[in-house]
PDB file of N, CA and C in Angstrom:
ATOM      1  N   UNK A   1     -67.549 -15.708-131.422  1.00  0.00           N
ATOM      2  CA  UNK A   1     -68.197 -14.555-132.021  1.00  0.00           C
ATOM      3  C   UNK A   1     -67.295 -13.324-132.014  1.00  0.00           C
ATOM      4  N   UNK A   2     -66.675 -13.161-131.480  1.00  0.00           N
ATOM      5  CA  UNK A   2     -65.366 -12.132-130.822  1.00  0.00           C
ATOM      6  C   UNK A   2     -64.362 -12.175-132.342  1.00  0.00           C
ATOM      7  N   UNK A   3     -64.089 -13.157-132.442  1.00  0.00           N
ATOM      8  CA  UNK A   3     -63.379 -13.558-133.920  1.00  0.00           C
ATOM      9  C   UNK A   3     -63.897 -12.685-134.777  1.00  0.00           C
ATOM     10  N   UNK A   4     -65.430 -13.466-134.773  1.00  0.00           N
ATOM     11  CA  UNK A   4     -66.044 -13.202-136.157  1.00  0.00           C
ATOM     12  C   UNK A   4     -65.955 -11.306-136.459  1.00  0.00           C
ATOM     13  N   UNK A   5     -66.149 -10.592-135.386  1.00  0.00           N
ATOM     14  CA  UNK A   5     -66.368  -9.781-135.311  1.00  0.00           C
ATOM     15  C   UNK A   5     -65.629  -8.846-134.998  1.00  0.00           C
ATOM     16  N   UNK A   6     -64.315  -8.658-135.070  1.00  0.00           N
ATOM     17  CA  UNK A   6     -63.151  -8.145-135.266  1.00  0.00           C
ATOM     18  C   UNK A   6     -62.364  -8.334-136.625  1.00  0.00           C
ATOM     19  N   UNK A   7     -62.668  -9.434-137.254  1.00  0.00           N
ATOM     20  CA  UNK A   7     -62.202  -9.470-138.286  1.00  0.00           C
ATOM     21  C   UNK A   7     -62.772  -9.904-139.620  1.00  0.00           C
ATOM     22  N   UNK A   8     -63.985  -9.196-138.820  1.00  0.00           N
ATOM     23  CA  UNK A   8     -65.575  -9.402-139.996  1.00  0.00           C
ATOM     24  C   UNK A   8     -65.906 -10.326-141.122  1.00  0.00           C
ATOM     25  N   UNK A   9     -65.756 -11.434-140.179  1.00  0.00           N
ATOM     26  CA  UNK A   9     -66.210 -13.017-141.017  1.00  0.00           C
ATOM     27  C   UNK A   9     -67.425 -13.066-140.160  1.00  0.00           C
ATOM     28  N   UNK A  10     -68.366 -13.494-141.816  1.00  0.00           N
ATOM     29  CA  UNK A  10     -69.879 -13.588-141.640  1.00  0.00           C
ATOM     30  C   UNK A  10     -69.853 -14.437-140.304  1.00  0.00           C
ATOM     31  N   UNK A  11     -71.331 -14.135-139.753  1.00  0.00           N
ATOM     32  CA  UNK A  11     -71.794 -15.338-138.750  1.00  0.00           C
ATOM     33  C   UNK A  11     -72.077 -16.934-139.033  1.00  0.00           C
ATOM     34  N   UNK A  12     -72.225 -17.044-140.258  1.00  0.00           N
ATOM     35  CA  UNK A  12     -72.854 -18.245-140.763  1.00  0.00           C
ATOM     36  C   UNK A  12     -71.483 -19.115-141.398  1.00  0.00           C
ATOM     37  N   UNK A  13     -70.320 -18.325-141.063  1.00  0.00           N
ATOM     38  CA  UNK A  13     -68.918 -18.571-141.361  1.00  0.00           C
ATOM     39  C   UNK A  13     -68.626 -19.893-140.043  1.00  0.00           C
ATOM     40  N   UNK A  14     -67.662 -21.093-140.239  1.00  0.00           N
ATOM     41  CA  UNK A  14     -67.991 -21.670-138.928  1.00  0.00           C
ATOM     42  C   UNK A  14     -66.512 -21.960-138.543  1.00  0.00           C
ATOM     43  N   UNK A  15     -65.853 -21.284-137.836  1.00  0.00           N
ATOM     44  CA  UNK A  15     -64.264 -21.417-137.433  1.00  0.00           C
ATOM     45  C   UNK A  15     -63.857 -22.361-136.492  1.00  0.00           C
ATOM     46  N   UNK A  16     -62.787 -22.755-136.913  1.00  0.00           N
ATOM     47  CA  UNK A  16     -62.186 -24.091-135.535  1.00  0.00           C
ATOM     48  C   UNK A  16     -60.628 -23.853-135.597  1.00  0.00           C
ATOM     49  N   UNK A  17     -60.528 -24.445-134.286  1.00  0.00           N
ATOM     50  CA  UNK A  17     -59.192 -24.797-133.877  1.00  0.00           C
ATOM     51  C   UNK A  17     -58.270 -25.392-134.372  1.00  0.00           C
ATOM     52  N   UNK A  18     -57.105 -25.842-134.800  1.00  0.00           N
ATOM     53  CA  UNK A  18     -56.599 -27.093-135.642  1.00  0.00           C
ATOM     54  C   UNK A  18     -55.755 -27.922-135.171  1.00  0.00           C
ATOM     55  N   UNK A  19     -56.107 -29.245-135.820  1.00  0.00           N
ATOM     56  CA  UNK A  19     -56.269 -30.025-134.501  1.00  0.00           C
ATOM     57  C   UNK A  19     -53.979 -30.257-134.643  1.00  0.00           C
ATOM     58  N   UNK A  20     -53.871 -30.863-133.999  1.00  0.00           N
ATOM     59  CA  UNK A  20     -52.278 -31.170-133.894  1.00  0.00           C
ATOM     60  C   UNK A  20     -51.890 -31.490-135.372  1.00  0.00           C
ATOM     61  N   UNK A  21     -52.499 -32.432-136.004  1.00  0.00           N
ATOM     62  CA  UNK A  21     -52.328 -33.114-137.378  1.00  0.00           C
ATOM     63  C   UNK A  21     -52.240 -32.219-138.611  1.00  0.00           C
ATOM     64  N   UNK A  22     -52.924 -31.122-138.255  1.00  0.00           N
ATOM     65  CA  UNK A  22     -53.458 -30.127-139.471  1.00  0.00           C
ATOM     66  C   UNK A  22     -51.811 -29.401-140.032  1.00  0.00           C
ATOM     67  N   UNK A  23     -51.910 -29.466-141.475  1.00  0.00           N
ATOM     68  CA  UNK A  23     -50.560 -28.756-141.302  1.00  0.00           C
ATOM     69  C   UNK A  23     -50.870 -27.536-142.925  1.00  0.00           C
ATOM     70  N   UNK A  24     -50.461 -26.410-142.667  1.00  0.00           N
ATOM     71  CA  UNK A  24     -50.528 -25.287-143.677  1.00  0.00           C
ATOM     72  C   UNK A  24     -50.228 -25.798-144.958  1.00  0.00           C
ATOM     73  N   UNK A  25     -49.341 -26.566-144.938  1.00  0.00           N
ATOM     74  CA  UNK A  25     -49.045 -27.116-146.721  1.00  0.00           C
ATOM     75  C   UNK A  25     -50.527 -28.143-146.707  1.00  0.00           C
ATOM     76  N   UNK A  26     -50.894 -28.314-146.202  1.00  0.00           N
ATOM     77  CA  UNK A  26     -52.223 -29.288-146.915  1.00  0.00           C
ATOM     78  C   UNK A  26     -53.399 -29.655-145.815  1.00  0.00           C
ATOM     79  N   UNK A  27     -53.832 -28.385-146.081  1.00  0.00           N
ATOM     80  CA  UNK A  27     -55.486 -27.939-145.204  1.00  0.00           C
ATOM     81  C   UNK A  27     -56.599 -28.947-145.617  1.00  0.00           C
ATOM     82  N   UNK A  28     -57.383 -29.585-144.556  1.00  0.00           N
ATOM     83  CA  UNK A  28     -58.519 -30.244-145.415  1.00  0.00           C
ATOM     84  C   UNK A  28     -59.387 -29.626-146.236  1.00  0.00           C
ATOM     85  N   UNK A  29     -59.930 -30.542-146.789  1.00  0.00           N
ATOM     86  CA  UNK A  29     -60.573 -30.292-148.184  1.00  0.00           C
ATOM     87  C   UNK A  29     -61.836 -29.603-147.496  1.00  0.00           C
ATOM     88  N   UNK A  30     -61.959 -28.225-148.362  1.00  0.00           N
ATOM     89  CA  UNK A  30     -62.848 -27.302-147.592  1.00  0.00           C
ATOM     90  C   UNK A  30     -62.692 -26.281-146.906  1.00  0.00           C
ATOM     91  N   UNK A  31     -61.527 -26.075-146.351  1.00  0.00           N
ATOM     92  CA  UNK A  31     -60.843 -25.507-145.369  1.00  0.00           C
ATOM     93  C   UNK A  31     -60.356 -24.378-146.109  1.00  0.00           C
ATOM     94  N   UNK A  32     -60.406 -23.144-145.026  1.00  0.00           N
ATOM     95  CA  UNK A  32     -58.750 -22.525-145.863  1.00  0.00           C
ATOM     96  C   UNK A  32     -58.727 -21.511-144.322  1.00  0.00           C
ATOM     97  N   UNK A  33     -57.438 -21.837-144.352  1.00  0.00           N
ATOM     98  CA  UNK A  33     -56.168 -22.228-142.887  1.00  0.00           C
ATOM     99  C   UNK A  33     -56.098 -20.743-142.927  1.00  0.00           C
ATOM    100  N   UNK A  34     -55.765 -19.719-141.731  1.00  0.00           N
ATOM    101  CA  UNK A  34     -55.557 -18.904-141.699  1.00  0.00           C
ATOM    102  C   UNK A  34     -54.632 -18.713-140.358  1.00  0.00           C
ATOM    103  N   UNK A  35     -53.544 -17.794-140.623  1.00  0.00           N
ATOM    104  CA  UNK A  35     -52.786 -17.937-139.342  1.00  0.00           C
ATOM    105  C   UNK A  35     -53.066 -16.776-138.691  1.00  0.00           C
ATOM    106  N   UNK A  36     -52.389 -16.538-137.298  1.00  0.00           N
ATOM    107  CA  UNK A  36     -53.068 -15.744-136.479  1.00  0.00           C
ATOM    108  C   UNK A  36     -51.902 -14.293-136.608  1.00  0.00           C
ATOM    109  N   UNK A  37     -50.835 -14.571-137.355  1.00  0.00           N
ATOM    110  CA  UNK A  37     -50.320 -13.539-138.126  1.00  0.00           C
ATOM    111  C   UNK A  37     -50.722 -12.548-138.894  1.00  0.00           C
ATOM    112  N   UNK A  38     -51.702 -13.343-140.116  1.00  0.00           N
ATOM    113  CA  UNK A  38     -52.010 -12.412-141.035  1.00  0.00           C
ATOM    114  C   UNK A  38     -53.059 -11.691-140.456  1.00  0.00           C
ATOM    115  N   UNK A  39     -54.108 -12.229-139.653  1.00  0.00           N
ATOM    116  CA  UNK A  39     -55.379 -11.538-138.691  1.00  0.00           C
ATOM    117  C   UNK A  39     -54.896 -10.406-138.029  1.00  0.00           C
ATOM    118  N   UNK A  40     -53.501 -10.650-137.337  1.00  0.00           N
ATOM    119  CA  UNK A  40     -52.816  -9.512-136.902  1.00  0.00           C
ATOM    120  C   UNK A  40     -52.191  -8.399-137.581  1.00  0.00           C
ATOM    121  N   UNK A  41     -52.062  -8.337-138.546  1.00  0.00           N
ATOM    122  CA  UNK A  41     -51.506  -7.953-140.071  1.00  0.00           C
ATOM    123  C   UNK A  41     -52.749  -7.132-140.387  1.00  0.00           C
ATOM    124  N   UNK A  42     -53.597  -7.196-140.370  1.00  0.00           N
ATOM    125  CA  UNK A  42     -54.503  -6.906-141.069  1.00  0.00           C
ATOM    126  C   UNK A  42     -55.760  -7.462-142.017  1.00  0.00           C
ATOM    127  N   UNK A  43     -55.799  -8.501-141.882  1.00  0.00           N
ATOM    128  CA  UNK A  43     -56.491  -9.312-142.820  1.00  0.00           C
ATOM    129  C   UNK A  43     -57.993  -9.811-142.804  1.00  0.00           C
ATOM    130  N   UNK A  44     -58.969  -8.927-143.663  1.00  0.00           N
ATOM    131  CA  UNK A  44     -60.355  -8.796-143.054  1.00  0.00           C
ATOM    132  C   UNK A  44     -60.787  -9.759-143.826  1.00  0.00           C
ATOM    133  N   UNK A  45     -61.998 -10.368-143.840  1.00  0.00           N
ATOM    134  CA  UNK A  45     -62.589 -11.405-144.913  1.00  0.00           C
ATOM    135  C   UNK A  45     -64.144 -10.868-145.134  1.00  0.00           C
ATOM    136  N   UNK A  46     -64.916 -11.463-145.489  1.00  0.00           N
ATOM    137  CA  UNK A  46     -63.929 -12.809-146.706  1.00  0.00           C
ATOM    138  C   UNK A  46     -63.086 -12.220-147.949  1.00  0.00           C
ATOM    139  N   UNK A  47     -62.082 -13.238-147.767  1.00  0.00           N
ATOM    140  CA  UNK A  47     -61.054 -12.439-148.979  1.00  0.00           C
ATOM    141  C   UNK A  47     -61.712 -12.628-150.329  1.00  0.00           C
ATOM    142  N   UNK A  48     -61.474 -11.138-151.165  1.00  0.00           N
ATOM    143  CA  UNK A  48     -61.865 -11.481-152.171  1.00  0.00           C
ATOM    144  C   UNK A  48     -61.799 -12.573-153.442  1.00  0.00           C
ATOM    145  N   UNK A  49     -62.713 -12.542-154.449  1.00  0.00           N
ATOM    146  CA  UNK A  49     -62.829 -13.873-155.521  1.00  0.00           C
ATOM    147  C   UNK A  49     -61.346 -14.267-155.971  1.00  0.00           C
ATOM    148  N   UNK A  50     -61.033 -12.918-156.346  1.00  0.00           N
ATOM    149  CA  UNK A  50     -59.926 -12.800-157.041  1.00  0.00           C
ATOM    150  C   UNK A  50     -58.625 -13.695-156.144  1.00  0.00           C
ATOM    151  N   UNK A  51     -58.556 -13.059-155.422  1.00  0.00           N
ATOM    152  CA  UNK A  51     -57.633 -13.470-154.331  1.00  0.00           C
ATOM    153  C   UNK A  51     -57.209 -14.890-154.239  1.00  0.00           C
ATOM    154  N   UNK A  52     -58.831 -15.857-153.624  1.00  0.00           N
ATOM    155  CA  UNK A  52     -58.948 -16.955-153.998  1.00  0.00           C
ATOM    156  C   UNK A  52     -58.504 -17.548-155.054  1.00  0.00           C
ATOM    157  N   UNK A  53     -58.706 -17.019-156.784  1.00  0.00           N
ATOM    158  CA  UNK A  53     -58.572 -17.589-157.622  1.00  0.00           C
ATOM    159  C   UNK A  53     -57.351 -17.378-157.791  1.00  0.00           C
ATOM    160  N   UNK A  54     -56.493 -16.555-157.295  1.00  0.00           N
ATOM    161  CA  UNK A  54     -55.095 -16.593-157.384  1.00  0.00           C
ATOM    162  C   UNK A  54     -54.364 -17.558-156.652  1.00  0.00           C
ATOM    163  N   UNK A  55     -54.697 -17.889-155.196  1.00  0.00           N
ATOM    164  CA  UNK A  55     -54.024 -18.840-154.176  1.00  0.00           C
ATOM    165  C   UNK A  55     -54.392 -20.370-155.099  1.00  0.00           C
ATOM    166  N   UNK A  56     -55.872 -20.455-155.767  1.00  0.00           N
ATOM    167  CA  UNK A  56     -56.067 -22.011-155.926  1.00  0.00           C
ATOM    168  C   UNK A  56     -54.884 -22.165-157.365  1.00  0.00           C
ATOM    169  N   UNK A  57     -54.877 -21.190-158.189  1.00  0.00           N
ATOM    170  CA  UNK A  57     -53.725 -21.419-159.677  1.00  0.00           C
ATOM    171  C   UNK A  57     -52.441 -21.476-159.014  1.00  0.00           C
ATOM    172  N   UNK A  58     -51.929 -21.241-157.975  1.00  0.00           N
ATOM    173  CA  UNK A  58     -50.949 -21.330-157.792  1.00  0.00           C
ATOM    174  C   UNK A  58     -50.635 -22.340-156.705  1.00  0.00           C
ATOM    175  N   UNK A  59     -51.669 -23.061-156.283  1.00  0.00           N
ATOM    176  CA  UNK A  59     -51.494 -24.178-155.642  1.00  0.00           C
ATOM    177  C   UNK A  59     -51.114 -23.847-154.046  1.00  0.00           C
ATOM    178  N   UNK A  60     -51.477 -22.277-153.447  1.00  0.00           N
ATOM    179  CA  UNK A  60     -50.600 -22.145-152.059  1.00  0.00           C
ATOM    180  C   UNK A  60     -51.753 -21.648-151.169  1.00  0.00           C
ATOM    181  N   UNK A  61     -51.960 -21.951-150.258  1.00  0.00           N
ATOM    182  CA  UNK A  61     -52.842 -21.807-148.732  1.00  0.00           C
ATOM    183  C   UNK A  61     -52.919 -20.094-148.782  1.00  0.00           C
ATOM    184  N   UNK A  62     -53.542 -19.842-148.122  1.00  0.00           N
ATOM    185  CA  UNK A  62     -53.429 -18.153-147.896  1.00  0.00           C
ATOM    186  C   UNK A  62     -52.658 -17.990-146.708  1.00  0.00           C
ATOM    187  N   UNK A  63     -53.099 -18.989-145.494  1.00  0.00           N
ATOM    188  CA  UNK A  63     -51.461 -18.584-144.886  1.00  0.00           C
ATOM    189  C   UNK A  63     -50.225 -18.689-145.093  1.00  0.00           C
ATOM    190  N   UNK A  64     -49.948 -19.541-146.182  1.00  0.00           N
ATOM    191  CA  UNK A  64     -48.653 -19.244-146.766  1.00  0.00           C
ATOM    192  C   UNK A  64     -48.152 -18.222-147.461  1.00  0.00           C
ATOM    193  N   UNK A  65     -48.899 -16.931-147.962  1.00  0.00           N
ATOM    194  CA  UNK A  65     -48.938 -15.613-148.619  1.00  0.00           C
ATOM    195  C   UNK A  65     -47.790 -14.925-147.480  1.00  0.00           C
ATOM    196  N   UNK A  66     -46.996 -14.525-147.642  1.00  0.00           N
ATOM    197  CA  UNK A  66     -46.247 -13.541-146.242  1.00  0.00           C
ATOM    198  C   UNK A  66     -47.269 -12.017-146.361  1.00  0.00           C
ATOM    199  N   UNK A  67     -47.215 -11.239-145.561  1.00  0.00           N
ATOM    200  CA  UNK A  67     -47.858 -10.130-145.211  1.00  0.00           C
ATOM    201  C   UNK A  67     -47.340  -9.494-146.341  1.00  0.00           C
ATOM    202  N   UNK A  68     -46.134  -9.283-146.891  1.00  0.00           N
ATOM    203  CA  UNK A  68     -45.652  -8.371-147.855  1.00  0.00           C
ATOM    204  C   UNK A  68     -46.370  -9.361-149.560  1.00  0.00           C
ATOM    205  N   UNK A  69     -46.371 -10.339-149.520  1.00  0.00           N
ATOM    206  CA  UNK A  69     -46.678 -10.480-150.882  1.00  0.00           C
ATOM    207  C   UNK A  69     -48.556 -10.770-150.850  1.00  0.00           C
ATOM    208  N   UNK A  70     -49.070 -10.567-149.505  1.00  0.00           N
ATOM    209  CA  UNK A  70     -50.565 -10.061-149.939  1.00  0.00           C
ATOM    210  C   UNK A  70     -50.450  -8.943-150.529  1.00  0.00           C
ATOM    211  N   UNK A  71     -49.919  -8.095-149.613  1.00  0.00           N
ATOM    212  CA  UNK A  71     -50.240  -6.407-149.804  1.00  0.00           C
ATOM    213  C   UNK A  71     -50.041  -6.420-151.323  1.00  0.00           C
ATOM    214  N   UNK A  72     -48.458  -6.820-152.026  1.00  0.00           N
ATOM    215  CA  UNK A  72     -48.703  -6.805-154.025  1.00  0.00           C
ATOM    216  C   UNK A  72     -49.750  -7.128-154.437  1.00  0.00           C
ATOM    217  N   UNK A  73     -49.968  -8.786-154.263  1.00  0.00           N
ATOM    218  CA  UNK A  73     -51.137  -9.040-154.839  1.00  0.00           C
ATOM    219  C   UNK A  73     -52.822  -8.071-154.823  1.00  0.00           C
ATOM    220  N   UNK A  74     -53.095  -7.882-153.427  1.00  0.00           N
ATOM    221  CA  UNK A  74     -54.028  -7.209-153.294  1.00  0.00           C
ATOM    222  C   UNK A  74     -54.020  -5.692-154.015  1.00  0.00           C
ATOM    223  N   UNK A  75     -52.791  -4.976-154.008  1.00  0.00           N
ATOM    224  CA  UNK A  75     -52.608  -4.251-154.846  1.00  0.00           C
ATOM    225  C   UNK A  75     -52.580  -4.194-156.616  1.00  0.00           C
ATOM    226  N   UNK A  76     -52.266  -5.678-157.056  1.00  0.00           N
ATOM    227  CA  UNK A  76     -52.544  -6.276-158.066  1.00  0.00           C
ATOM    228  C   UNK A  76     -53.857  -5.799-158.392  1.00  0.00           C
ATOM    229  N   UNK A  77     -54.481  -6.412-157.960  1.00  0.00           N
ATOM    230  CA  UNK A  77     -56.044  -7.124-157.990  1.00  0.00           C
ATOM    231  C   UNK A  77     -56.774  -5.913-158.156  1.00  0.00           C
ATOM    232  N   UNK A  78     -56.232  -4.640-157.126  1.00  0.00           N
ATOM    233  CA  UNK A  78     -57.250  -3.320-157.072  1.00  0.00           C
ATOM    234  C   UNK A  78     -56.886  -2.655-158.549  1.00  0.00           C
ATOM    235  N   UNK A  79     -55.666  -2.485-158.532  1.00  0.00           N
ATOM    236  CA  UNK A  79     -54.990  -1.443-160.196  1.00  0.00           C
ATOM    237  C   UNK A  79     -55.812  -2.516-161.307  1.00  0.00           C
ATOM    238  N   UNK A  80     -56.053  -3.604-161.814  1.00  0.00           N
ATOM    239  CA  UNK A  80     -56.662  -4.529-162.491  1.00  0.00           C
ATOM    240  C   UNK A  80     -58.121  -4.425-162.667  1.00  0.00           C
ATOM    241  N   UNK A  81     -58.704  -4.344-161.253  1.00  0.00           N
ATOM    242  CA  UNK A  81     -60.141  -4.016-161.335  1.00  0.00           C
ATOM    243  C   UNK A  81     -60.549  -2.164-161.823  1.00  0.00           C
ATOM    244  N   UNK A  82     -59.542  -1.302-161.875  1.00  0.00           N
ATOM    245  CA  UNK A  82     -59.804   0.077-162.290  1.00  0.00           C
ATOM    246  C   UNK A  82     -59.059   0.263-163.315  1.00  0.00           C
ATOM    247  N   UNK A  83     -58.894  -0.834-164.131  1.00  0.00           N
ATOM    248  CA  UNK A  83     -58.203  -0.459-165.359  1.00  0.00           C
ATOM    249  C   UNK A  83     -56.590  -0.160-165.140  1.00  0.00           C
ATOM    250  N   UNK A  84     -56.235  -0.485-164.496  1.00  0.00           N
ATOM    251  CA  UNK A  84     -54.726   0.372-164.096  1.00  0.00           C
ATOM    252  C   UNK A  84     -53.580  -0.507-164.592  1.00  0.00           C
ATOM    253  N   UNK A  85     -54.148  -1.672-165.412  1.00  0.00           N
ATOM    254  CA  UNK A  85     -53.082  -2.663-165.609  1.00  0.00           C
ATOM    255  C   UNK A  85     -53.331  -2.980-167.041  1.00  0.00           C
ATOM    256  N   UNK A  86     -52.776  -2.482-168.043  1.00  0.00           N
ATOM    257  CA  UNK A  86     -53.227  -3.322-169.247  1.00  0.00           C
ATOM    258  C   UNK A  86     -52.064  -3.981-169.780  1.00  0.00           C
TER     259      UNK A  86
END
């Protein structure tokens, strides 16, 4: 709950450990892998739609995003949603 609540993922959100096998290039189906980097970084959830629909077209985990190419994207995403990008 300590998790949930520092880095404000719903309660009904259900987090686990991963097990030895689990590896960032290919999260189970359902999943989406988060490292304890980007949490430290800054990284509140749930990440937005957009966000998502960007990681699944491009085929890459969100912990594979480095801290510097969230911050573009997310910056993307905000100038886009206020018109700032045509």
């Amino acid at each position: 709950m300590l998790l949930h609540k520092n880095v404000h993922i719903l309660n009904d959100v259900v987090t686990t450990v991963p097990k030895r096998s689990d590896r960032v290039s290919l999260p189970p189906s359902g999943y989406l892998i988060v490292s304890e980097t980007s949490l430290r970084a800054g990284l509140y959830f749930s990440p937005p739609a957009e966000l998502v629909e960007i990681l699944r077209r491009c085929g890459v985990c969100l912990s594979q995003f480095s801290y510097r190419a969230m911050s573009v994207t997310m910056r993307l995403i905000a100038l886009s949603e206020t018109g700032g990008l045509c």
